[in-house]
N, C-alpha and C. Protein backbone atom coordinates (compact mmCIF):
# COMPACT_ATOMS: atom_id res chain seq x y z
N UNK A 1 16.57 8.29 -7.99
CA UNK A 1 15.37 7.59 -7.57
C UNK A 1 15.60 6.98 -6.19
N UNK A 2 14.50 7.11 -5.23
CA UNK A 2 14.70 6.47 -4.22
C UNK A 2 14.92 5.12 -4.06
N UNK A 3 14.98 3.83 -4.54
CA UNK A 3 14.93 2.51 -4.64
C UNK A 3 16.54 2.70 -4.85
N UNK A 4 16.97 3.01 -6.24
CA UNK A 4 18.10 3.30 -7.21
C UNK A 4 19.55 4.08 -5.81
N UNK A 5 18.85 5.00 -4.69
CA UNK A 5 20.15 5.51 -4.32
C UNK A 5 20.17 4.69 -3.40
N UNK A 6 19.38 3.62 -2.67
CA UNK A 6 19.43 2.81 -1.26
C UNK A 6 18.93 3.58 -0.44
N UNK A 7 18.17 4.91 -0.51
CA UNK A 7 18.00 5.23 0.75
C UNK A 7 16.52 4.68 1.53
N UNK A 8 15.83 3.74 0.62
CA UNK A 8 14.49 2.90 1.23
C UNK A 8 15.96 1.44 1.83
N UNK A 9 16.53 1.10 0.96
CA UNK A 9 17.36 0.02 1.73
C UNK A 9 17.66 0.32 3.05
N UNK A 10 18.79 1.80 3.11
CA UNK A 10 19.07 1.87 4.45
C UNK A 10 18.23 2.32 5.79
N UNK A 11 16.99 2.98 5.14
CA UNK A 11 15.79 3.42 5.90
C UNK A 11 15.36 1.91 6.45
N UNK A 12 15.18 0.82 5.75
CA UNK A 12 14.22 -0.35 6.02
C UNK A 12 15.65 -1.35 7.12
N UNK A 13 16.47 -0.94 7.18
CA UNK A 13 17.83 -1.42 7.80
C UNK A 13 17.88 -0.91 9.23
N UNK A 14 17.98 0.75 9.13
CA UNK A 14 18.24 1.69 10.26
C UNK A 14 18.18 1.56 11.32
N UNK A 15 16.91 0.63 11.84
CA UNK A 15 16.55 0.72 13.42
C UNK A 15 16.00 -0.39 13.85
N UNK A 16 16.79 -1.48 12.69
CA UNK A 16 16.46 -2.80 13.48
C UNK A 16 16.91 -3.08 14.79
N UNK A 17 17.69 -2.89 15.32
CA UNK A 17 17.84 -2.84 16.39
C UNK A 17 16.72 -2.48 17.96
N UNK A 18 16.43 -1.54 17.35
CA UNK A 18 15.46 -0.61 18.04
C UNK A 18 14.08 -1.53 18.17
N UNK A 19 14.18 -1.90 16.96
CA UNK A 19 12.57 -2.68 16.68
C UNK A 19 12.45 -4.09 16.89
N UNK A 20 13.45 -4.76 17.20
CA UNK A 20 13.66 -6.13 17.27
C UNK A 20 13.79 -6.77 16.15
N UNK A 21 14.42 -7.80 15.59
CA UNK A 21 14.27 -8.61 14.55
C UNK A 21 12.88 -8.69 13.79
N UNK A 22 13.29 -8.60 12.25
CA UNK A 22 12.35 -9.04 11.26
C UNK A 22 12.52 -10.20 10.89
N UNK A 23 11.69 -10.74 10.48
CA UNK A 23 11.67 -11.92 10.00
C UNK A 23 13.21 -12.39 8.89
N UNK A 24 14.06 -13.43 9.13
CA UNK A 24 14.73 -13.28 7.95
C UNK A 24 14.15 -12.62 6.59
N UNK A 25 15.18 -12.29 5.85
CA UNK A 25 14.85 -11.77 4.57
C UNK A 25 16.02 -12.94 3.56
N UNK A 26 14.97 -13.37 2.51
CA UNK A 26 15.61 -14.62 2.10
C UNK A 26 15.96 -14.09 0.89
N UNK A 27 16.99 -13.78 -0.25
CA UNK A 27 17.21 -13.50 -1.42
C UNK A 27 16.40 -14.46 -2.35
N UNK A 28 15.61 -15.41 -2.26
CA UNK A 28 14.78 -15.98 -2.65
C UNK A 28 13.19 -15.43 -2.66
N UNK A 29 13.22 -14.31 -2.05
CA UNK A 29 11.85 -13.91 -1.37
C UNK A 29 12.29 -11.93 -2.17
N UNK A 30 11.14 -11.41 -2.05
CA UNK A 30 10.62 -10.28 -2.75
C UNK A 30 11.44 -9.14 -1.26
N UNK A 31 12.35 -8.46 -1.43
CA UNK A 31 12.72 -7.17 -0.69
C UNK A 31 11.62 -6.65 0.11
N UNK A 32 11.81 -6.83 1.80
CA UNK A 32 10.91 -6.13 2.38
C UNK A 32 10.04 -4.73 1.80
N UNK A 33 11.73 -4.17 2.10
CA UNK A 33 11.01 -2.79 1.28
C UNK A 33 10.06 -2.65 -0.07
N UNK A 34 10.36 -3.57 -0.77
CA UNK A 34 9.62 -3.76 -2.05
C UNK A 34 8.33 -3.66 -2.05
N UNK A 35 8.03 -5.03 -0.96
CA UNK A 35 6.51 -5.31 -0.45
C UNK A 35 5.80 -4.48 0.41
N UNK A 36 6.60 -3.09 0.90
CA UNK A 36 5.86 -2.26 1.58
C UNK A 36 6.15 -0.79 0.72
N UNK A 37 6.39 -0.76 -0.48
CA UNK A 37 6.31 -0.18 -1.33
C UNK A 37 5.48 -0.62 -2.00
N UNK A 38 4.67 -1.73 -2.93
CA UNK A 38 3.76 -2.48 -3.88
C UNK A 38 2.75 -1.82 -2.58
N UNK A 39 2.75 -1.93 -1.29
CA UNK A 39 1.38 -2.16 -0.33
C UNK A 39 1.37 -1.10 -0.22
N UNK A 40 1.89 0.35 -0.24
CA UNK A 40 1.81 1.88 -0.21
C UNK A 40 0.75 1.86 -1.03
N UNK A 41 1.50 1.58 -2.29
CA UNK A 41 0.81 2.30 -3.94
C UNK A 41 -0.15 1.57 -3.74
N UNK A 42 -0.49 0.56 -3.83
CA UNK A 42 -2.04 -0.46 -4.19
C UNK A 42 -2.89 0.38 -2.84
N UNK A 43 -2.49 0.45 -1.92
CA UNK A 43 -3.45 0.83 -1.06
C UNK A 43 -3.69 2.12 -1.42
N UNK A 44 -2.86 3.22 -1.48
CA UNK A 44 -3.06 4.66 -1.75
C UNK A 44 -4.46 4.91 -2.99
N UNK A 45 -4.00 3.98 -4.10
CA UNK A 45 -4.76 3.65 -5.34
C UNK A 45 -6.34 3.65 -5.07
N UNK A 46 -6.47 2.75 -4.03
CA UNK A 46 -7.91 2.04 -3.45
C UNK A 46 -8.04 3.13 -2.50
N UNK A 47 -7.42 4.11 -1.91
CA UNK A 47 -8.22 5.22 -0.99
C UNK A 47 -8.55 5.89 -1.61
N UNK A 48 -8.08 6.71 -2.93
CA UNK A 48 -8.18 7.43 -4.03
C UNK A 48 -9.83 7.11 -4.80
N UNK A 49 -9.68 5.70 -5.33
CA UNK A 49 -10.79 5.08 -5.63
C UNK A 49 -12.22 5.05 -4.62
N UNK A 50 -11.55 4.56 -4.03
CA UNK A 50 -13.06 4.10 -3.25
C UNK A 50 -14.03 5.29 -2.52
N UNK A 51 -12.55 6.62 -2.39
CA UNK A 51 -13.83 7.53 -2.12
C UNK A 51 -14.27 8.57 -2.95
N UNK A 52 -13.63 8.42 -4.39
CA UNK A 52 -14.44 8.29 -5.65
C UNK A 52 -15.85 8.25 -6.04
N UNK A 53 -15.82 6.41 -5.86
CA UNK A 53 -16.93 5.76 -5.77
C UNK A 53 -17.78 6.46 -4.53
N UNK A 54 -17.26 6.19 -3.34
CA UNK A 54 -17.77 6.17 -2.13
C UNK A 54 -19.03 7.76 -2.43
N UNK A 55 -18.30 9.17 -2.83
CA UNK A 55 -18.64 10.35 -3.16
C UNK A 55 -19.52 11.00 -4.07
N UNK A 56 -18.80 10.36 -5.29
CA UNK A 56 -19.74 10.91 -6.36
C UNK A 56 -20.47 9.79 -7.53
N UNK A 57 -19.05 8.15 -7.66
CA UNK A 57 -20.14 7.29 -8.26
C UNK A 57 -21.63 7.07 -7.94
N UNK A 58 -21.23 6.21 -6.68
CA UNK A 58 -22.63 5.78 -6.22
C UNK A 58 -23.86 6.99 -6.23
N UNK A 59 -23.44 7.59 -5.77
CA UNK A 59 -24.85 8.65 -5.73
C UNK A 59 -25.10 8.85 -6.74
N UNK A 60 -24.92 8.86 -8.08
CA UNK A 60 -25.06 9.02 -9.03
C UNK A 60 -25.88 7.90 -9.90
N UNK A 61 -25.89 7.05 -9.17
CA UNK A 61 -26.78 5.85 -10.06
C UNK A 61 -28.23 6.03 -9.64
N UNK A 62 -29.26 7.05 -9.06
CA UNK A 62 -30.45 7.31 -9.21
C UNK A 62 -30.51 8.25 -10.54
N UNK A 63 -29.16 8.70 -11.00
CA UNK A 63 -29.74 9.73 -12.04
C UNK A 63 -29.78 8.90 -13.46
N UNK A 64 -28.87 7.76 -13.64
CA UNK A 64 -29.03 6.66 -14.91
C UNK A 64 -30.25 6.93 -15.58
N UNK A 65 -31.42 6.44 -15.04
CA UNK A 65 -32.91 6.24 -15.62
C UNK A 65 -33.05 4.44 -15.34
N UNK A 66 -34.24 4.54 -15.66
CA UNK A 66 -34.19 2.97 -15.27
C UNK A 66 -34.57 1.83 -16.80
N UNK A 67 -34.00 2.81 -18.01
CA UNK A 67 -34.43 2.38 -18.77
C UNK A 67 -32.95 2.06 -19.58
N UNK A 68 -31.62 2.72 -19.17
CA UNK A 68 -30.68 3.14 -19.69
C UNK A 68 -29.41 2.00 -18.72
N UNK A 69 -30.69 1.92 -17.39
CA UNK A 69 -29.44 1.27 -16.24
C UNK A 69 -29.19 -0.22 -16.50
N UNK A 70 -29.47 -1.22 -17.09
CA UNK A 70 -29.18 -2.76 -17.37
C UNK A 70 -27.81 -2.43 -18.11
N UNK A 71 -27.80 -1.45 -18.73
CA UNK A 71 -26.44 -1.37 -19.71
C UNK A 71 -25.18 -0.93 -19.25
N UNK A 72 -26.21 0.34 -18.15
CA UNK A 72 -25.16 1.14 -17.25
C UNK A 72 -24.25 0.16 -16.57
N UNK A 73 -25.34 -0.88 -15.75
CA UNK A 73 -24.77 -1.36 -14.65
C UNK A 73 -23.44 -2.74 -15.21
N UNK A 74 -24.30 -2.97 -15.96
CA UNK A 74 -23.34 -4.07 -16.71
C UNK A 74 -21.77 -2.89 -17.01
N UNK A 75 -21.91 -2.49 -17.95
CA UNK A 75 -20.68 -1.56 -17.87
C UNK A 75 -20.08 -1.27 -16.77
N UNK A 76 -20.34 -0.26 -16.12
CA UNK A 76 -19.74 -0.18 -14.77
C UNK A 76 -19.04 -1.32 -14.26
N UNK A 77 -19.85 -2.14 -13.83
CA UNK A 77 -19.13 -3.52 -13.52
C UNK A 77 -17.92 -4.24 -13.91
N UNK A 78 -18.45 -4.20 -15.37
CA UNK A 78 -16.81 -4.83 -16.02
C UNK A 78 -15.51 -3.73 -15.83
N UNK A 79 -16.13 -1.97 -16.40
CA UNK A 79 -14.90 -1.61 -16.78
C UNK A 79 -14.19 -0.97 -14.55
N UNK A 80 -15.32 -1.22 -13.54
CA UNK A 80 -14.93 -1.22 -12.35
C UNK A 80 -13.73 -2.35 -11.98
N UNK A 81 -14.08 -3.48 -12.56
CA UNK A 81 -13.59 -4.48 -12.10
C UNK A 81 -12.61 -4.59 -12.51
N UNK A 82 -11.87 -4.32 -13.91
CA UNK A 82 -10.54 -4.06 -14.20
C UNK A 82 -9.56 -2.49 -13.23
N UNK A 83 -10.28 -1.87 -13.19
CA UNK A 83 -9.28 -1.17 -12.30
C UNK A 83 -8.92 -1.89 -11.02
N UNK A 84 -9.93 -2.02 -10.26
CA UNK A 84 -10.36 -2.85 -8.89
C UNK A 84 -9.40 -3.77 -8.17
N UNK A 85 -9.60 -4.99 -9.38
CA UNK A 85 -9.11 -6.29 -9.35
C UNK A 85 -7.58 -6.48 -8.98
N UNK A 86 -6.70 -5.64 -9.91
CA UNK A 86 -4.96 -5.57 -10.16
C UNK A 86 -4.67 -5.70 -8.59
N UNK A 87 -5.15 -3.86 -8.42
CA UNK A 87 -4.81 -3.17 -6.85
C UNK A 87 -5.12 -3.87 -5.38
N UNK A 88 -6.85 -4.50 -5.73
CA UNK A 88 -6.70 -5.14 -4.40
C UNK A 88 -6.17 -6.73 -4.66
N UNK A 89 -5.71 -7.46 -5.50
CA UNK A 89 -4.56 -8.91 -5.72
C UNK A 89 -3.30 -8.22 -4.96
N UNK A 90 -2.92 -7.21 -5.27
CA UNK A 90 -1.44 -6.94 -4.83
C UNK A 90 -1.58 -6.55 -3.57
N UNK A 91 -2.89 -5.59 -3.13
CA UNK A 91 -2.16 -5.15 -2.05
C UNK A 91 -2.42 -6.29 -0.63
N UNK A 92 -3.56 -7.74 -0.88
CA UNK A 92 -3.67 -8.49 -0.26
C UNK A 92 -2.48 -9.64 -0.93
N UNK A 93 -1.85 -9.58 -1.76
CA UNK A 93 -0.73 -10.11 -1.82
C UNK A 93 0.53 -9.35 -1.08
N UNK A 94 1.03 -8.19 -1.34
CA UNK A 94 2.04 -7.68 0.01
C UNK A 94 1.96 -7.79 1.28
N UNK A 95 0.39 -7.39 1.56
CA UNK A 95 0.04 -7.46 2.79
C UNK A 95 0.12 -8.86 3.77
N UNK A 96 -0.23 -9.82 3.44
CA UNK A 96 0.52 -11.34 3.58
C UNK A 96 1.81 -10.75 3.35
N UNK A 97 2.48 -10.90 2.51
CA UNK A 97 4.09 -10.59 2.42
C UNK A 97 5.06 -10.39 4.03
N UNK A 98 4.27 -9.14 4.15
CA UNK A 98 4.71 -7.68 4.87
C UNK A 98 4.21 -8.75 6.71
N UNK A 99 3.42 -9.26 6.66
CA UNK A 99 3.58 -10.52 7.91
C UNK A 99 4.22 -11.19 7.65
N UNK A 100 4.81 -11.95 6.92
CA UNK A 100 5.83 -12.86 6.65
C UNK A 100 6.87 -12.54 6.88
N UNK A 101 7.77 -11.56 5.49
CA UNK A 101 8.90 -10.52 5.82
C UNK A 101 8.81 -8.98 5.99
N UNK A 102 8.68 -8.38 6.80
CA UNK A 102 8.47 -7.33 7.33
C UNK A 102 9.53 -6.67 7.31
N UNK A 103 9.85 -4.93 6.93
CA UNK A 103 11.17 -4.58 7.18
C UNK A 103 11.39 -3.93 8.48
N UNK A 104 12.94 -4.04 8.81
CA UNK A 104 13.12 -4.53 10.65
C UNK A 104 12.58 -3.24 10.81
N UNK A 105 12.29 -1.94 10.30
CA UNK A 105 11.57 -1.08 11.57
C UNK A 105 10.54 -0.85 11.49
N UNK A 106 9.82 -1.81 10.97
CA UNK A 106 8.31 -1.79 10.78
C UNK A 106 7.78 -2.49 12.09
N UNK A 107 6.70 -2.21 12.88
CA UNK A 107 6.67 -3.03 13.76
C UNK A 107 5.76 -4.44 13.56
N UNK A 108 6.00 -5.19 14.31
CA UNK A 108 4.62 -6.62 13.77
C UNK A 108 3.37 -6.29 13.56
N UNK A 109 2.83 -5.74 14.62
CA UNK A 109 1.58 -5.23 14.71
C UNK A 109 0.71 -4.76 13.72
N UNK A 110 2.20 -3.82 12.88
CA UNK A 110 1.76 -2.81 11.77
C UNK A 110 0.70 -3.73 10.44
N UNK A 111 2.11 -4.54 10.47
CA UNK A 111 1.54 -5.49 8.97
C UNK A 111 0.84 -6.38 9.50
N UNK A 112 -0.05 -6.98 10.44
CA UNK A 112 -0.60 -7.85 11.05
C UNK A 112 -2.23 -6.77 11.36
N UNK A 113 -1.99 -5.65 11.64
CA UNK A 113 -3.32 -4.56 11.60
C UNK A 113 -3.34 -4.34 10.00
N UNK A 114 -2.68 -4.15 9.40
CA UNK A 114 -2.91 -3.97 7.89
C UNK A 114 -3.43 -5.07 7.46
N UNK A 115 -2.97 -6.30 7.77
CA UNK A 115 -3.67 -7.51 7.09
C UNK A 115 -5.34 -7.77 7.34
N UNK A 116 -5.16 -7.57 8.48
CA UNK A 116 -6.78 -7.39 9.11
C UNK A 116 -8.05 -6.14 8.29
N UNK A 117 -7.38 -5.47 8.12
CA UNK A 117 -8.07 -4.48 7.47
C UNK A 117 -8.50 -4.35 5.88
N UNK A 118 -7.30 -5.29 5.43
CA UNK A 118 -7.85 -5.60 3.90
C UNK A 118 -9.02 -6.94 4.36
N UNK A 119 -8.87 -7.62 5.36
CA UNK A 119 -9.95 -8.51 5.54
C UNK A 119 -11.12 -8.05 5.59
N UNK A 120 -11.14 -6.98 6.11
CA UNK A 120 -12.41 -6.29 6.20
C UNK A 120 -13.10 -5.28 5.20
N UNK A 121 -11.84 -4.86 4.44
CA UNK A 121 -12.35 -4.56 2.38
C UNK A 121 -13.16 -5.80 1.73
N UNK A 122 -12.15 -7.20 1.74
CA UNK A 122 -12.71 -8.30 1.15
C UNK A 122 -13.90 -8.45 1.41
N UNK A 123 -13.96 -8.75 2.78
CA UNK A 123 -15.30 -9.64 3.75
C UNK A 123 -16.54 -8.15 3.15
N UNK A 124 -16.05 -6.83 3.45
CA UNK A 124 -17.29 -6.32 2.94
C UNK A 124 -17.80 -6.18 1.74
N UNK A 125 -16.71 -5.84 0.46
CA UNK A 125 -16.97 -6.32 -0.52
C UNK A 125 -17.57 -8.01 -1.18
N UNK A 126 -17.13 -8.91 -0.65
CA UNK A 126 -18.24 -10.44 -0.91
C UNK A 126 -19.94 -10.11 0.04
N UNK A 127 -19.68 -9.93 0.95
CA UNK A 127 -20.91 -9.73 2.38
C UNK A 127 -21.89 -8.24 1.74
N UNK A 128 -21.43 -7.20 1.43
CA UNK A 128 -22.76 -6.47 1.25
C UNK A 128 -22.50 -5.70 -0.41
N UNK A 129 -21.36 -5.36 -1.02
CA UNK A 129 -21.43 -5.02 -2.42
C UNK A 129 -21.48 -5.94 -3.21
N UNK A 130 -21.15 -6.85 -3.78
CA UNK A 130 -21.68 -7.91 -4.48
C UNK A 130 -22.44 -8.56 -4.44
N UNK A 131 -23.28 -8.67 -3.12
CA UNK A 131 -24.97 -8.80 -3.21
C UNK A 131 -25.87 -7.79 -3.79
N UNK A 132 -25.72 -6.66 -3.39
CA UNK A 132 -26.26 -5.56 -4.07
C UNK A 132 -25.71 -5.30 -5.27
N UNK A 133 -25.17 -5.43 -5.75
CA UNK A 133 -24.80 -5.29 -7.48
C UNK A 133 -25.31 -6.48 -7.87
N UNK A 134 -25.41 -7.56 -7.83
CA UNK A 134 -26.01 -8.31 -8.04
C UNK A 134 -27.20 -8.52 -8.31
N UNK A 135 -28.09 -7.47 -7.15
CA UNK A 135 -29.37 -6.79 -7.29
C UNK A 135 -29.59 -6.30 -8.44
N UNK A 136 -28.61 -5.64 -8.26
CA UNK A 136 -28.68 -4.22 -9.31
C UNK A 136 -28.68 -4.57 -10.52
N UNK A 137 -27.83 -5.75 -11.25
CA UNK A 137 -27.74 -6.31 -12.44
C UNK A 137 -29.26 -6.68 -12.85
N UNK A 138 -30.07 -7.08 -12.01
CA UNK A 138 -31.29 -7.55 -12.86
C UNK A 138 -32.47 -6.11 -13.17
N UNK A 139 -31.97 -5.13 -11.96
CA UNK A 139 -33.41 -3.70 -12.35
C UNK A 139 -32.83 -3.00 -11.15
N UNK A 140 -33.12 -1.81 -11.67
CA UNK A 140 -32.61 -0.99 -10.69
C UNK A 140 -33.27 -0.72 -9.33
N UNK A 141 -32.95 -0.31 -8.13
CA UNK A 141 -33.46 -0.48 -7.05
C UNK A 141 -32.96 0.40 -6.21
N UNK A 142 -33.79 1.90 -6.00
CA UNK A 142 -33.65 2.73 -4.90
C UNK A 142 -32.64 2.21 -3.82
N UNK A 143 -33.41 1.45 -3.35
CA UNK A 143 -33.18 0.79 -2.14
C UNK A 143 -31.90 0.16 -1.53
N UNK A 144 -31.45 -0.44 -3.00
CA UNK A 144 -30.64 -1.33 -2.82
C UNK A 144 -29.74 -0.24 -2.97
N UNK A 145 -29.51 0.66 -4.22
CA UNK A 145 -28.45 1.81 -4.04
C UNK A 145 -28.37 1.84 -2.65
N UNK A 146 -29.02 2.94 -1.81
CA UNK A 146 -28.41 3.45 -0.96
C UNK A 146 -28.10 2.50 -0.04
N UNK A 147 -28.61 0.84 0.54
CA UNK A 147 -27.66 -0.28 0.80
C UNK A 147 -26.48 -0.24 0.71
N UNK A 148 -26.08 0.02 -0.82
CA UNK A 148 -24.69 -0.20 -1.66
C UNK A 148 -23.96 0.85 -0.93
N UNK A 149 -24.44 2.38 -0.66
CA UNK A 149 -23.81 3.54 -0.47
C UNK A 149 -23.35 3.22 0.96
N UNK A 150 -24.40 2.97 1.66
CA UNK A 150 -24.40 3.04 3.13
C UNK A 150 -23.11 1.94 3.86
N UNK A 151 -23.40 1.02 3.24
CA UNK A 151 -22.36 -0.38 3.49
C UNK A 151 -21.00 -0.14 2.49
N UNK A 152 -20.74 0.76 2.08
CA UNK A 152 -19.49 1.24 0.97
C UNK A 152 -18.85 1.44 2.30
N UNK A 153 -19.14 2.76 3.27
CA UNK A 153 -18.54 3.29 4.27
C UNK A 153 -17.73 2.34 4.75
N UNK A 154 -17.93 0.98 4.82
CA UNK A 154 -16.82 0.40 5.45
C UNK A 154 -15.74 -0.39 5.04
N UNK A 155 -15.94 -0.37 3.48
CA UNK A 155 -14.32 -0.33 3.06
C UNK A 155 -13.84 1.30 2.76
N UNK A 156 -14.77 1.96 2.74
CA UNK A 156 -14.11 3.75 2.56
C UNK A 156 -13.15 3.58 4.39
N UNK A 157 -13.98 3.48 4.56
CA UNK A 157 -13.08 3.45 6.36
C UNK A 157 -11.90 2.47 6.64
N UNK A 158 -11.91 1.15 6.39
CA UNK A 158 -11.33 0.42 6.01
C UNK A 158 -9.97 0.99 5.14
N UNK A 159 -9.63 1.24 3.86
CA UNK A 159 -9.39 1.54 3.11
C UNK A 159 -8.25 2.91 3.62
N UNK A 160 -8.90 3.84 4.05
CA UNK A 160 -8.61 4.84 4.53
C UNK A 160 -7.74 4.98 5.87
N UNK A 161 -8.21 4.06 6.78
CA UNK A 161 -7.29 3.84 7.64
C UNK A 161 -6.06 2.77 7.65
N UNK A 162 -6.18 1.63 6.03
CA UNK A 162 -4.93 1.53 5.57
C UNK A 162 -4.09 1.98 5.15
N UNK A 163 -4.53 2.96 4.56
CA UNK A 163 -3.26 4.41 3.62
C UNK A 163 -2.74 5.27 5.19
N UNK A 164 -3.60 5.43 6.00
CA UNK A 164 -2.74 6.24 7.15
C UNK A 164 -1.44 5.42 7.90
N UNK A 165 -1.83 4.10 7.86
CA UNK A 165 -1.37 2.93 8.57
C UNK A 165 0.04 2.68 7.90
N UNK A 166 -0.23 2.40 6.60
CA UNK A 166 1.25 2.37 5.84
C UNK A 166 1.94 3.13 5.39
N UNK A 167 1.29 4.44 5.19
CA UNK A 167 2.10 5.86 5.05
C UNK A 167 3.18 5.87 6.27
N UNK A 168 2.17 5.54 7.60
CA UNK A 168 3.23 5.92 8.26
C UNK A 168 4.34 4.90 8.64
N UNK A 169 3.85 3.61 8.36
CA UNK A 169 4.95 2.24 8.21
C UNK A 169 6.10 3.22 7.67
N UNK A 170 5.82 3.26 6.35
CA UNK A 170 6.73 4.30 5.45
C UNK A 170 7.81 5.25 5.87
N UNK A 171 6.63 5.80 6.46
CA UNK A 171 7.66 7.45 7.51
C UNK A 171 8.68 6.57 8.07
N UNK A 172 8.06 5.59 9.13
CA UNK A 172 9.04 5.28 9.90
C UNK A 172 10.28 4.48 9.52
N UNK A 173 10.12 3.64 8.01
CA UNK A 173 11.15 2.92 7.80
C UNK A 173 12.45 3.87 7.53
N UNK A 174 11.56 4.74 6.21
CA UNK A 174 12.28 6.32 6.10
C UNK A 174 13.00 6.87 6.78
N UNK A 175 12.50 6.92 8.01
CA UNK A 175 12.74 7.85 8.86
C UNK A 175 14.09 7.59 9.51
């Protein structure tokens, strides 16, 4: 296993030099590498997901009926929100992390543009999907769907250009 032979240890080691100092790493504190491993998977998870949703959920809620959708939507909701919830806690928990202790060949920038970008999952998820589901909970609404669809795009984008962002954190610690 990669963790198990050290070769993420000596990858996340390799080119501190090169990269300038990371932040101490405190044996009190969670393994750089760790936290940019937890922020891979949670993010990968949520690109997977969201253009899911982004693709074939959402468009799919004109075909419900509008007699069937109070139940739909309620459902959806809860059993959305348990997948949802875990992935984006952790990966805006690493992501803080990964600015804090960063591994040395990661550059600052990296986890400091990553942090920004789950800001902009959050901020759009409170700002335009949970108003519109919200909608949606009381009667269904053309309208507001494609709202929901249209304003998705920017945690799909969001989202998407975090998985490129830390993949390649990755490569490079790897590397």
């Amino acid at each position: 296993m990669l963790l198990a032979s050290g070769s993420l240890r000596e990858g996340i080691n390799r080119r501190s030099r090169a990269m300038g100092p990371a932040l101490p790493y405190d044996r009190g504190m969670i393994n750089p590498g760790i936290l940019l491993l937890l922020n891979l998977i949670s993010t990968w998870f949520m690109v997977g997901l969201i253009w899911l949703v982004q693709l074939v959920h959402y468009r799919q809620f004109d075909l419900v009926g509008e007699t069937s959708w109070l139940d739909y939507h309620r459902r959806h909701s809860t059993m959305i929100t348990v997948l949802v919830a875990p992935a984006m806690l952790i990966e805006a928990a690493s992501s803080i992390g990964l600015v804090i202790s960063r591994p040395a060949a990661m550059a600052p920038w990296i986890a400091w543009a990553g942090l920004a970008l789950v800001a902009v999952a959050w901020l759009s998820t409170a700002l335009i999907q949970v108003p519109c589901h919200n909608k949606l909970s009381r009667r269904f609404d053309a309208a507001v769907c494609r709202s929901l669809t249209i304003g998705n795009w920017i945690r799909t984008i969001a989202w998407t250009a975090r998985g490129v962002l830390m993949a390649g954190a990755m490569w490079r610690v790897l590397g």
